[in-house]
C-alpha atoms as a PDB file:
ATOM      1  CA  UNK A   1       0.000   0.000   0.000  1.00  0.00           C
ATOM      2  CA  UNK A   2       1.556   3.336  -1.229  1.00  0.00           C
ATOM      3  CA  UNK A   3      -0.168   5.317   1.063  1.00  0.00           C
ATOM      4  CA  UNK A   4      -0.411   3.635   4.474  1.00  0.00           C
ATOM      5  CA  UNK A   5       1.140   5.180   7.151  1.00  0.00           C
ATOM      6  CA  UNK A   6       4.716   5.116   7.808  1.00  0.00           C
ATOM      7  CA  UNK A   7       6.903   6.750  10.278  1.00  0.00           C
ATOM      8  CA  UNK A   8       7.638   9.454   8.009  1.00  0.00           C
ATOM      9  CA  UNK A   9       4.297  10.401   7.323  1.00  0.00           C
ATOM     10  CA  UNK A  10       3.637  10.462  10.611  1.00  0.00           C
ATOM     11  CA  UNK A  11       6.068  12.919  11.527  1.00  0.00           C
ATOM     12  CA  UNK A  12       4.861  14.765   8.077  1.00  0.00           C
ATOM     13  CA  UNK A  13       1.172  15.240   9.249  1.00  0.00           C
ATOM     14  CA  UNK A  14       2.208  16.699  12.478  1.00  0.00           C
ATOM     15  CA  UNK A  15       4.537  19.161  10.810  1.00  0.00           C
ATOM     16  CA  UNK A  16       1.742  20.400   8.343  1.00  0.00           C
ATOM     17  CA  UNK A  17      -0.049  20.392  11.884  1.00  0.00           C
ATOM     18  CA  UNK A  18       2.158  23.348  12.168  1.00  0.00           C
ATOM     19  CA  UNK A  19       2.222  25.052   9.198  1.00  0.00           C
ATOM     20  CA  UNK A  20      -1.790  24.866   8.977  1.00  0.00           C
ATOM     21  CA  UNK A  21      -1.113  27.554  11.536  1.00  0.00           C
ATOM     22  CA  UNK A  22       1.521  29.544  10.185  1.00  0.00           C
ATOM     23  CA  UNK A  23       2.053  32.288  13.032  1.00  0.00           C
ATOM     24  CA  UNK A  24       2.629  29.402  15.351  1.00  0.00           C
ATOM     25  CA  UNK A  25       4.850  27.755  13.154  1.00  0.00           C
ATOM     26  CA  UNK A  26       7.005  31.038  13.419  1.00  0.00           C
ATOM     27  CA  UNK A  27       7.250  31.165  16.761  1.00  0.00           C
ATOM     28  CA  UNK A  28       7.979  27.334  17.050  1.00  0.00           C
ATOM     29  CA  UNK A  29      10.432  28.013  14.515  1.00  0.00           C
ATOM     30  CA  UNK A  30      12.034  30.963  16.782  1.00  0.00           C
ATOM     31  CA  UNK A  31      11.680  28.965  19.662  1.00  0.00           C
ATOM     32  CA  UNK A  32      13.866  25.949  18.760  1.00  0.00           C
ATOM     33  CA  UNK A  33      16.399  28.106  17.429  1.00  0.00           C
ATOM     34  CA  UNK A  34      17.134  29.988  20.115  1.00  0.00           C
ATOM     35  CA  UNK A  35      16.149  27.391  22.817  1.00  0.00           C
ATOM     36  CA  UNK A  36      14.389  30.504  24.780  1.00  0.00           C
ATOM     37  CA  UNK A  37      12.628  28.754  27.688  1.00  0.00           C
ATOM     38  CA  UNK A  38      10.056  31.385  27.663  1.00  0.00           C
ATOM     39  CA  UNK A  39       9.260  31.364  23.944  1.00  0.00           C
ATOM     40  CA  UNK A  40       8.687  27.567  24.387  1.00  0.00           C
ATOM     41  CA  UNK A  41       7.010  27.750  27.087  1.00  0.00           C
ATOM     42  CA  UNK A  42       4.781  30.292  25.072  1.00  0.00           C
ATOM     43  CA  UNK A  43       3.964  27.362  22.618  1.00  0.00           C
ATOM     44  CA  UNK A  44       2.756  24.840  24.818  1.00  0.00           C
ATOM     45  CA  UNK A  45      -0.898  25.884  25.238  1.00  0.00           C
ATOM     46  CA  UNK A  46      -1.111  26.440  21.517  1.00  0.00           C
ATOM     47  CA  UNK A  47       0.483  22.803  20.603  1.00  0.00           C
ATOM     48  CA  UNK A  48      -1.836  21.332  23.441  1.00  0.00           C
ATOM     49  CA  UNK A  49      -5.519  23.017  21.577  1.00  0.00           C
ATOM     50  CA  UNK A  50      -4.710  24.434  17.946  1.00  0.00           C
ATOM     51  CA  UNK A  51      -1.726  22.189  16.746  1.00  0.00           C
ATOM     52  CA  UNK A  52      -3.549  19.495  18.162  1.00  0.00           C
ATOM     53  CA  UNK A  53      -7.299  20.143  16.228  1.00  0.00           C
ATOM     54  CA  UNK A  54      -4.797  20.560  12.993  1.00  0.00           C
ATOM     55  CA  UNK A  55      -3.600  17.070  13.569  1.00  0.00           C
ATOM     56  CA  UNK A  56      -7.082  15.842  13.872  1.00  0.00           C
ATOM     57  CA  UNK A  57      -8.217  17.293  11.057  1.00  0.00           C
ATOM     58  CA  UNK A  58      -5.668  16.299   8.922  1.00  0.00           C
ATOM     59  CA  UNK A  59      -6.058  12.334  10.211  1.00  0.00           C
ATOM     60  CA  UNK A  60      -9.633  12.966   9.983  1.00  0.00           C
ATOM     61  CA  UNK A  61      -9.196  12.964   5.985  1.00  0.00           C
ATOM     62  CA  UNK A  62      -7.190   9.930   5.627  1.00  0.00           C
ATOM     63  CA  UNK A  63      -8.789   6.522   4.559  1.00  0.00           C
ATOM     64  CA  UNK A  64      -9.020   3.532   6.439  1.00  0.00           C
ATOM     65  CA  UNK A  65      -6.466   2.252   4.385  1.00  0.00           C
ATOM     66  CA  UNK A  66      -4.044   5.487   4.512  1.00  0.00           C
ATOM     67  CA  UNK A  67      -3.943   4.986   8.735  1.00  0.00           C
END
């Protein structure tokens, strides 16, 4: 199956998590660069509701057969 799930797809819907909300993704981005404990702390309420609904949605389109 071309399209089943695989590690790297895995990782690939949760980074498209991110970019489905691109401001986050900017600060995420800004955060792991610098390693600022405050600017990731900043991110964890976000990744905990919004990243998390843009996960959903995104497994929520996949087939059966694509999980």
């Amino acid at each position: 199956m071309p399209n089943e799930m695989t590690e790297a797809r895995f990782w690939d819907l949760i980074e498209w998590a991110w970019k489905d909300s691109p401001k986050l993704d900017l600060r995420r981005a800004e955060a792991v660069a610098t390693n600022d404990e405050d600017l990731l702390g900043d991110i964890v309420w976000p990744l905990q509701n919004e990243i998390c609904e843009n996960y959903i949605d995104r497994l929520s389109d996949l087939s059966k057969d694509e999980l």
